[in-house]
N, C-alpha and C. Protein backbone atom coordinates (compact mmCIF):
# COMPACT_ATOMS: atom_id res chain seq x y z
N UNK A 1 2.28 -0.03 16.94
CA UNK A 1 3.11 -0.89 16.11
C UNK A 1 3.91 -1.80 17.05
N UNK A 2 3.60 -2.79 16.38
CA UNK A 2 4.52 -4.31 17.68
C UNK A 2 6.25 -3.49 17.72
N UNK A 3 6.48 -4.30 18.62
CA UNK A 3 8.24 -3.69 18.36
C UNK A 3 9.29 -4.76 17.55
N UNK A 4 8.22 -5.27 17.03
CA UNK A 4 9.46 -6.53 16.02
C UNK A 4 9.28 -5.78 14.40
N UNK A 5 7.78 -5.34 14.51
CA UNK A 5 7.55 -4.37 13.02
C UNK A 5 8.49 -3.19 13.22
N UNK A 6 8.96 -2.59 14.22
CA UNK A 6 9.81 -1.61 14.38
C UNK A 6 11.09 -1.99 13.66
N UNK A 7 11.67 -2.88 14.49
CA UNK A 7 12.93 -3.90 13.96
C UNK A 7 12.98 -4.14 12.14
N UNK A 8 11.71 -4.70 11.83
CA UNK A 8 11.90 -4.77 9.85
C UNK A 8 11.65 -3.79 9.42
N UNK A 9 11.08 -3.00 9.74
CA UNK A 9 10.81 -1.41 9.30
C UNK A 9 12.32 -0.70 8.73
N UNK A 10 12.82 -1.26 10.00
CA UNK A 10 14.35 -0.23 9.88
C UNK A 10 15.49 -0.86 8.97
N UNK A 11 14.56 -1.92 8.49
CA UNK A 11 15.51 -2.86 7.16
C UNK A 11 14.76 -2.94 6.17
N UNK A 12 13.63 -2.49 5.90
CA UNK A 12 13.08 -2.44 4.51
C UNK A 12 13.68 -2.15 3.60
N UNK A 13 14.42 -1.04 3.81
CA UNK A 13 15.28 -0.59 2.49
C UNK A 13 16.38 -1.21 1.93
N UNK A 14 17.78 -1.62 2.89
CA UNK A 14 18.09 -2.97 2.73
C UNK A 14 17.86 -4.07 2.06
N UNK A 15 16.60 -4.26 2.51
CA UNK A 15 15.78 -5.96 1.97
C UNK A 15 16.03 -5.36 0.63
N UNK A 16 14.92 -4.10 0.63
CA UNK A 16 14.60 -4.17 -0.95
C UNK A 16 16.13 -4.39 -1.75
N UNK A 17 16.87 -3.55 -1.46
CA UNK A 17 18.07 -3.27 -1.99
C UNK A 17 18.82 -4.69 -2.28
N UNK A 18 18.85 -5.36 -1.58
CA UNK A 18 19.64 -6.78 -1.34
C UNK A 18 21.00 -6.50 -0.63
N UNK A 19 20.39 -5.92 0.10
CA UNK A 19 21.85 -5.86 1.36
C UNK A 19 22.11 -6.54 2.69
N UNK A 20 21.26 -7.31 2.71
CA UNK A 20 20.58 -8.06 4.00
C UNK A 20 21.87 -9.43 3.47
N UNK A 21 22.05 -10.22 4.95
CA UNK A 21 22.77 -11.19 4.85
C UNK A 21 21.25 -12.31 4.65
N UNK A 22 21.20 -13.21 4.10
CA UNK A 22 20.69 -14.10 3.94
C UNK A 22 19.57 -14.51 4.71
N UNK A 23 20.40 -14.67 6.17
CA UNK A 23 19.30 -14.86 7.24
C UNK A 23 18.68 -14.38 7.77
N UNK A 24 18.99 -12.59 7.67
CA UNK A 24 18.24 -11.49 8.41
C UNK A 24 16.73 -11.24 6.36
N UNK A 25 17.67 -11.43 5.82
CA UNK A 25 16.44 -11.25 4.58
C UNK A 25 15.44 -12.27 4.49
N UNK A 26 15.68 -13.52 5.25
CA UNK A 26 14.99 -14.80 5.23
C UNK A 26 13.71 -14.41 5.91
N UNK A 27 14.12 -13.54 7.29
CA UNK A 27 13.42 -13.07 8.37
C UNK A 27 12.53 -11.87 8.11
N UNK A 28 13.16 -10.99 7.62
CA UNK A 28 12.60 -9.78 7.04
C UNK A 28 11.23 -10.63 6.38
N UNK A 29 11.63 -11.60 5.22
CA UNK A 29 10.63 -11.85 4.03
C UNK A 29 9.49 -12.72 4.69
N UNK A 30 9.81 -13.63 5.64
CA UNK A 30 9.00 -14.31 6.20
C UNK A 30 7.79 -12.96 7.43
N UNK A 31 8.51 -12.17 8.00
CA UNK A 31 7.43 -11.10 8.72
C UNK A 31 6.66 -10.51 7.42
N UNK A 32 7.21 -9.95 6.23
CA UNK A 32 5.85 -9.55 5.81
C UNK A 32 5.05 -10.19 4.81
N UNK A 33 5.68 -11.00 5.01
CA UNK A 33 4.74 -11.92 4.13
C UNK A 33 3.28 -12.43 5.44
N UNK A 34 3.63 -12.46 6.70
CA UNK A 34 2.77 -11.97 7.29
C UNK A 34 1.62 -11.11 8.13
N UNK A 35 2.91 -9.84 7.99
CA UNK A 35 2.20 -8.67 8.62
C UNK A 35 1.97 -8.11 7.11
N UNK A 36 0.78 -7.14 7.26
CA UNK A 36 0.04 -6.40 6.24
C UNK A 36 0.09 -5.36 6.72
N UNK A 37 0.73 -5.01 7.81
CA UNK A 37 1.25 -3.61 7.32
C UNK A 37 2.61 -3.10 7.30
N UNK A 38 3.30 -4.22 7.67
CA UNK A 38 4.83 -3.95 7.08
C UNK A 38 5.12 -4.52 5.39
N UNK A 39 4.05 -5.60 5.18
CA UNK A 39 3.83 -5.33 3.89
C UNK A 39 3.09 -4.19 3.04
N UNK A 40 2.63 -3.17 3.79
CA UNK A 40 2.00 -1.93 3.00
C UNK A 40 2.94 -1.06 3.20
N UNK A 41 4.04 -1.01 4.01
CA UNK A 41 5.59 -0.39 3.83
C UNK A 41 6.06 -0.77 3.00
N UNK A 42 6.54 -2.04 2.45
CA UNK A 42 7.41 -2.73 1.61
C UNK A 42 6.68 -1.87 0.09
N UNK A 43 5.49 -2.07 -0.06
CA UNK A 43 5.02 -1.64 -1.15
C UNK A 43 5.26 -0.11 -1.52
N UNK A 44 4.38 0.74 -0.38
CA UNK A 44 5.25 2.16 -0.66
C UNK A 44 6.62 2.28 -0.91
N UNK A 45 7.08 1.95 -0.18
CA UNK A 45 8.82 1.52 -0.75
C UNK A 45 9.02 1.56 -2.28
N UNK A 46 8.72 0.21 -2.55
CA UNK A 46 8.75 0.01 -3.94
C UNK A 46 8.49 0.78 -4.57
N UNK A 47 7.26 1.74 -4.51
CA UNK A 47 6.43 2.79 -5.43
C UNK A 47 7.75 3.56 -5.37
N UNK A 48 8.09 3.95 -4.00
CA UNK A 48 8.95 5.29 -4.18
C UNK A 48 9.86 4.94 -5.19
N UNK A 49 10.78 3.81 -5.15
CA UNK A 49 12.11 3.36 -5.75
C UNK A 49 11.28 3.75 -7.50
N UNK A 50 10.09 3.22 -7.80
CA UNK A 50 9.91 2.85 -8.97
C UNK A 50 10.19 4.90 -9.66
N UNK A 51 9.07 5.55 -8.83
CA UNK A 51 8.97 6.88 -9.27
C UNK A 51 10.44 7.79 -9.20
N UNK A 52 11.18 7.37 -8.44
CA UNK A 52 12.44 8.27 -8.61
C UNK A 52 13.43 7.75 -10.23
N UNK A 53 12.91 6.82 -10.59
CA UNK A 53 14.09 6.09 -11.42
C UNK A 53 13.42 6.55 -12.71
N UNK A 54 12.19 7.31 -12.77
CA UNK A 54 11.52 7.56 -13.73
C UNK A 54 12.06 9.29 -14.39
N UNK A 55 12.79 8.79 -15.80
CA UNK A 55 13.29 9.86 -16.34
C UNK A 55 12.49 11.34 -17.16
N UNK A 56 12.48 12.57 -16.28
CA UNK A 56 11.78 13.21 -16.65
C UNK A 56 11.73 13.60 -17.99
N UNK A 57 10.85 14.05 -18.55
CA UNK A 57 11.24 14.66 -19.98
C UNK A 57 11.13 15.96 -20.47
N UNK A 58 12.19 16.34 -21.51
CA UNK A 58 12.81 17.52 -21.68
C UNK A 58 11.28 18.88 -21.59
N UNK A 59 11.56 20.01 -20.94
CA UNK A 59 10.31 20.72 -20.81
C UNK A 59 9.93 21.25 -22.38
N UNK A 60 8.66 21.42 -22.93
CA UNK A 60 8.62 22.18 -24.42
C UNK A 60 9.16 23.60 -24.30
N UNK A 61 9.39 23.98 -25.56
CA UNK A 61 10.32 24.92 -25.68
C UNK A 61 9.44 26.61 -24.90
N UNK A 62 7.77 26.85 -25.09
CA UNK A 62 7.04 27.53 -24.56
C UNK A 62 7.40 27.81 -22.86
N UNK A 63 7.91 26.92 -22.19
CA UNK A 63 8.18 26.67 -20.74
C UNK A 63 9.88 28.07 -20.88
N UNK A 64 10.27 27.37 -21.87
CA UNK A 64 11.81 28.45 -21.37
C UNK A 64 11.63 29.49 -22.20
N UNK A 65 11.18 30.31 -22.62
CA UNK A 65 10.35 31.28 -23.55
C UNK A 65 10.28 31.91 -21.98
N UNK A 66 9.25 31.20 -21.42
CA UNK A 66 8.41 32.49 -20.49
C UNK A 66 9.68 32.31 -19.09
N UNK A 67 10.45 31.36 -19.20
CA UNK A 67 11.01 31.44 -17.79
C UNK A 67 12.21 32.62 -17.53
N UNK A 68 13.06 32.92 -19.04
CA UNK A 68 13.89 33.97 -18.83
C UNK A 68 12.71 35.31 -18.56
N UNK A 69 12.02 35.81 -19.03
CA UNK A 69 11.48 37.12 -18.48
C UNK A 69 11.13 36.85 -17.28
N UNK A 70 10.49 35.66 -16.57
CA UNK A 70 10.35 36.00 -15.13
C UNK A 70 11.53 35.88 -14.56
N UNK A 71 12.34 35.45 -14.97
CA UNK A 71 13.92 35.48 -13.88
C UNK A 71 14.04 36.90 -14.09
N UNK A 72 14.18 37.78 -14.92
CA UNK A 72 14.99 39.01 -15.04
C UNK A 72 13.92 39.56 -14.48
N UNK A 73 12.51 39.45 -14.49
CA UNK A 73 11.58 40.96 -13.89
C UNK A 73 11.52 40.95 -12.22
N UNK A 74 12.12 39.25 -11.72
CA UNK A 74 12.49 38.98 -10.28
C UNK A 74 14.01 39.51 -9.62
């Protein structure tokens, strides 16, 4: 890995975030818009941000049925 992809690497999260001053996000956006694989960081990124924000849903009631007897036979 070049050592300038090192350098945006360690601001991806930032960028995404919008914490970057202007000119360092100018810079950030302009490297991956030409590197392809600090743009295949930027993207995992994104995935991650997208999947954590994703609200689980309540377990069916069969799930807590069976979970008190295994807590107590543990």
């Amino acid at each position: 890995m070049a050592p300038y992809c090192r350098f945006i690497r360690r601001r991806l999260g930032a960028y995404q975030d919008g914490e970057l001053s202007p000119g360092a996000r100018d810079r950030v956006d302009a490297h991956v818009r030409g590197c392809d694989a600090c743009r295949a960081e930027l993207t995992s990124l994104r995935r991650l941000r997208a999947a954590l924000v994703i609200e689980p849903g309540d377990p069916p009631d069969a799930v807590w049925t069976a979970f008190w007897p295994q807590v107590r036979t543990r």
